[in-house]
PDB file of N, CA and C in Angstrom:
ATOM      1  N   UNK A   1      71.003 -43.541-299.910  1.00  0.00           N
ATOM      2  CA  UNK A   1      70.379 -44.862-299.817  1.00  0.00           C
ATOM      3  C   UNK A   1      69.412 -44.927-298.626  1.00  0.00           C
ATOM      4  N   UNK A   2      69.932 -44.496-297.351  1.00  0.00           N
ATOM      5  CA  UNK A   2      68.820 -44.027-296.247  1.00  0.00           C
ATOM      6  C   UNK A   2      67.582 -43.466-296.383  1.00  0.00           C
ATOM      7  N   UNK A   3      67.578 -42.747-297.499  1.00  0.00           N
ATOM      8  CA  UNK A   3      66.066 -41.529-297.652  1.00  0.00           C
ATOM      9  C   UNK A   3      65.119 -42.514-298.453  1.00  0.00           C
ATOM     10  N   UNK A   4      65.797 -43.345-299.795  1.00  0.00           N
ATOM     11  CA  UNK A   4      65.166 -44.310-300.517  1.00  0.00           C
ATOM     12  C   UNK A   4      64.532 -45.213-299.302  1.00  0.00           C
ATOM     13  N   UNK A   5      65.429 -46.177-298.720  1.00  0.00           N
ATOM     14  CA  UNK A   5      65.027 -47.173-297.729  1.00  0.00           C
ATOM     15  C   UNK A   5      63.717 -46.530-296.530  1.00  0.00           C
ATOM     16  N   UNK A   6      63.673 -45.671-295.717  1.00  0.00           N
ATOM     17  CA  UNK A   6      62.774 -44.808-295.158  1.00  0.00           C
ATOM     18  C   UNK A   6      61.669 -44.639-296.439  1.00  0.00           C
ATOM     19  N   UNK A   7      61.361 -44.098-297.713  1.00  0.00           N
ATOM     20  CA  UNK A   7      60.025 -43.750-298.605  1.00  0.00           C
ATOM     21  C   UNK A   7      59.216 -45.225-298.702  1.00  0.00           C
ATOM     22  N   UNK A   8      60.532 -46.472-298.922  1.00  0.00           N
ATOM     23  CA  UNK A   8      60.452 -47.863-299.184  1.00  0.00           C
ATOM     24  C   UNK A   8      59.409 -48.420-298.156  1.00  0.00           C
ATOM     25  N   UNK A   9      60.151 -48.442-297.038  1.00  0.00           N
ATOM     26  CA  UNK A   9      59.408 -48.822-295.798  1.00  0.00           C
ATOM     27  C   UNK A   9      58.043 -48.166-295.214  1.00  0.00           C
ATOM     28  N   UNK A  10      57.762 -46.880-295.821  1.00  0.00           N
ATOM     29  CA  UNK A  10      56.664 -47.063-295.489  1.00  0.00           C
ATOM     30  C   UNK A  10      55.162 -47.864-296.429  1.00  0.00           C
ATOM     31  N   UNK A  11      56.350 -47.638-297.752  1.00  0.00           N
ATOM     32  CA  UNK A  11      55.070 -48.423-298.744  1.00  0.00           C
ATOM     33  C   UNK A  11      55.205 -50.090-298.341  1.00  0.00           C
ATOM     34  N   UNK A  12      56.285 -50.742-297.803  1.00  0.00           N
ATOM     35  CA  UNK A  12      56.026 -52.028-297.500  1.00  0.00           C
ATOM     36  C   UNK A  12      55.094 -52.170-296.096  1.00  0.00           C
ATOM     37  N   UNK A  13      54.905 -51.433-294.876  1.00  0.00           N
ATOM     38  CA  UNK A  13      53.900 -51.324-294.069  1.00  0.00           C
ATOM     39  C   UNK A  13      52.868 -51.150-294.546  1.00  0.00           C
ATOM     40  N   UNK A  14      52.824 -50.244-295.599  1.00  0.00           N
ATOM     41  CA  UNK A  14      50.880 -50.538-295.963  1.00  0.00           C
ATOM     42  C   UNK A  14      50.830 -51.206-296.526  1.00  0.00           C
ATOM     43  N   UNK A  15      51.223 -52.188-297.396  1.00  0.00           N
ATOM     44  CA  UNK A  15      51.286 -53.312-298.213  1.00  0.00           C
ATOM     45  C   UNK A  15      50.775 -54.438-296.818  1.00  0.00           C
ATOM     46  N   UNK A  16      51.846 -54.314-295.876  1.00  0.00           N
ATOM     47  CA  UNK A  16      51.567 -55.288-294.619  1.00  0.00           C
ATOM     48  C   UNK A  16      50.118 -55.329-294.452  1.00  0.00           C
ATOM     49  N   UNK A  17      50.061 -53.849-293.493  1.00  0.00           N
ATOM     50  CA  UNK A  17      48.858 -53.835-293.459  1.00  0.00           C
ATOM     51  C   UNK A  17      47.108 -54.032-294.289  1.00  0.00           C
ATOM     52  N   UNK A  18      47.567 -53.486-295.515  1.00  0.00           N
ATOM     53  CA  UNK A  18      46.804 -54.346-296.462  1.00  0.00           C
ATOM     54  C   UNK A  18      46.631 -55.405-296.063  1.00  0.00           C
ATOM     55  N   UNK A  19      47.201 -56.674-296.444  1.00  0.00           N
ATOM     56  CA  UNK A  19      47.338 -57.756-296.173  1.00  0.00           C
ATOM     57  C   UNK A  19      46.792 -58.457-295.133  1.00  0.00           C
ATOM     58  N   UNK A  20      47.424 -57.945-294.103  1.00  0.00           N
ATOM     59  CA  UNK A  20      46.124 -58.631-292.891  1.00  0.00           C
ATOM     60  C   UNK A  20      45.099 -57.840-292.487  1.00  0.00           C
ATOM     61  N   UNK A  21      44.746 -57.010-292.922  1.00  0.00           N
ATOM     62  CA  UNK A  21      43.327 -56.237-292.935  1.00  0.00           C
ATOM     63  C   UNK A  21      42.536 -57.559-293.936  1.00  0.00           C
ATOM     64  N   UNK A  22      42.706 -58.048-295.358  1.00  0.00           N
ATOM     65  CA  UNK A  22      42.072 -59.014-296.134  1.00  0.00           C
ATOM     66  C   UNK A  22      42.892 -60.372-295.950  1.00  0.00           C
ATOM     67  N   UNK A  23      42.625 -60.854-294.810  1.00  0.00           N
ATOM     68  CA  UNK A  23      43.538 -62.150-294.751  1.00  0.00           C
ATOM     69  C   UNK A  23      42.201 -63.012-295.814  1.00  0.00           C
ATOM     70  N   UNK A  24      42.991 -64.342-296.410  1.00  0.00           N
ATOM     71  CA  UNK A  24      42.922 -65.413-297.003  1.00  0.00           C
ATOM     72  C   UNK A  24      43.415 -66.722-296.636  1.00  0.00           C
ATOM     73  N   UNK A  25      42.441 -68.262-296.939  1.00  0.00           N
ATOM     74  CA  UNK A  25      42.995 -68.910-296.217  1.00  0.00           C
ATOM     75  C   UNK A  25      44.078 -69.797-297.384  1.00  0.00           C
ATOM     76  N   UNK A  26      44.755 -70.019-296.775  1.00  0.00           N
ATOM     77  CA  UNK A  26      45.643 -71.191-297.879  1.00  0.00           C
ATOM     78  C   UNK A  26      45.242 -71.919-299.104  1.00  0.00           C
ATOM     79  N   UNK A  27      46.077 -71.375-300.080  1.00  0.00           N
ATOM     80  CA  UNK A  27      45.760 -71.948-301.232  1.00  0.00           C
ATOM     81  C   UNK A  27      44.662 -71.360-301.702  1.00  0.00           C
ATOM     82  N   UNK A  28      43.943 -70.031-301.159  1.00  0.00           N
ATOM     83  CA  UNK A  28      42.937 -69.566-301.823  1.00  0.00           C
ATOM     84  C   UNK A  28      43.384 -68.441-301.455  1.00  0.00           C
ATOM     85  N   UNK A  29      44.543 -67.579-302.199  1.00  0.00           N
ATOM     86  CA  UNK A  29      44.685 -66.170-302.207  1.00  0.00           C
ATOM     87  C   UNK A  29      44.666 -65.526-303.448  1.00  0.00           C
ATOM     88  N   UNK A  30      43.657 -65.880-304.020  1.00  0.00           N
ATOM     89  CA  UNK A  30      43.388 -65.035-305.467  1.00  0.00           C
ATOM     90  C   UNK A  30      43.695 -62.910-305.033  1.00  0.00           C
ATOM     91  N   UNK A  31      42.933 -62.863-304.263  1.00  0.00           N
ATOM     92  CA  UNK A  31      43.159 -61.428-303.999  1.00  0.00           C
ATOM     93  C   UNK A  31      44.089 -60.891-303.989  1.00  0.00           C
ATOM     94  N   UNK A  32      45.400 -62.001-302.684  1.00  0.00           N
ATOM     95  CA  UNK A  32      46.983 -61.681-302.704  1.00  0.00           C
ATOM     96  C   UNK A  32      47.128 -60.873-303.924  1.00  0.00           C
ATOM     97  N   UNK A  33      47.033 -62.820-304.481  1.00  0.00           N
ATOM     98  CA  UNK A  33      47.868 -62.687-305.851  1.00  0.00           C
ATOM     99  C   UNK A  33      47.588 -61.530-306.547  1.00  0.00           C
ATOM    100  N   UNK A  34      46.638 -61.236-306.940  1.00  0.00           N
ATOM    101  CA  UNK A  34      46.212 -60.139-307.388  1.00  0.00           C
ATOM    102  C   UNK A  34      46.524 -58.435-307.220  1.00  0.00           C
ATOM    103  N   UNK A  35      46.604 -58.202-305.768  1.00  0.00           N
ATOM    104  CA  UNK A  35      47.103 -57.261-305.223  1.00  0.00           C
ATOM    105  C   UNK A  35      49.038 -57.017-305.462  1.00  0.00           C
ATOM    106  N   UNK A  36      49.424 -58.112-304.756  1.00  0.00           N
ATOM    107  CA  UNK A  36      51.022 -58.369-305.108  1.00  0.00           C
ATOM    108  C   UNK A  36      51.076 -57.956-306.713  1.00  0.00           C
ATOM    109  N   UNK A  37      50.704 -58.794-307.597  1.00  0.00           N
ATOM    110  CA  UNK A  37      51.455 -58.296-309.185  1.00  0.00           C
ATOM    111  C   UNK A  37      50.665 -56.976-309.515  1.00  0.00           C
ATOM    112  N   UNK A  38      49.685 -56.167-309.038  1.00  0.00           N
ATOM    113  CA  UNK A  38      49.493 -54.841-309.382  1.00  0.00           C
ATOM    114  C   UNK A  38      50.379 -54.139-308.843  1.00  0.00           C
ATOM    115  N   UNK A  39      50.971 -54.130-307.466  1.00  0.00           N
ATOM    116  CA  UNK A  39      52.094 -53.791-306.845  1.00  0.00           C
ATOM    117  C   UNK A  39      53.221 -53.724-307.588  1.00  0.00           C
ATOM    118  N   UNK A  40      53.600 -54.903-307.539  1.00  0.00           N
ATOM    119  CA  UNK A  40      54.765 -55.206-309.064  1.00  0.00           C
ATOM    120  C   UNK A  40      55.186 -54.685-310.042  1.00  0.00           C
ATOM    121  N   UNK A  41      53.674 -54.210-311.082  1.00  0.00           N
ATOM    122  CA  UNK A  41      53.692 -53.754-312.320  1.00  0.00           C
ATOM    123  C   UNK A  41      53.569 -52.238-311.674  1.00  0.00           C
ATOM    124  N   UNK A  42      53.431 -51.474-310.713  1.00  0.00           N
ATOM    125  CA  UNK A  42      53.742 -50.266-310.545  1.00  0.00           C
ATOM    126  C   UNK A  42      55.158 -49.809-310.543  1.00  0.00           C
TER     127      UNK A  42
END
């Protein structure tokens, strides 16, 4: 479960980082959204 959680964490840091590299302001995160459910459906 350790080796999973460690591969995990680094794909949720670039996800982070994604993220505030393209910040959006409230109520206008089409991109998020967009980015998040391609994430998802992987």
């Amino acid at each position: 479960m350790t080796l999973r959680f460690s591969n995990d964490m680094a794909d949720v840091v670039a996800i982070r980082r994604h993220l505030h590299e393209n910040p959006e302001l409230g109520l206008s995160e089409f991109n998020t959204s967009d980015f998040i459910a391609a994430k998802l459906e992987e």
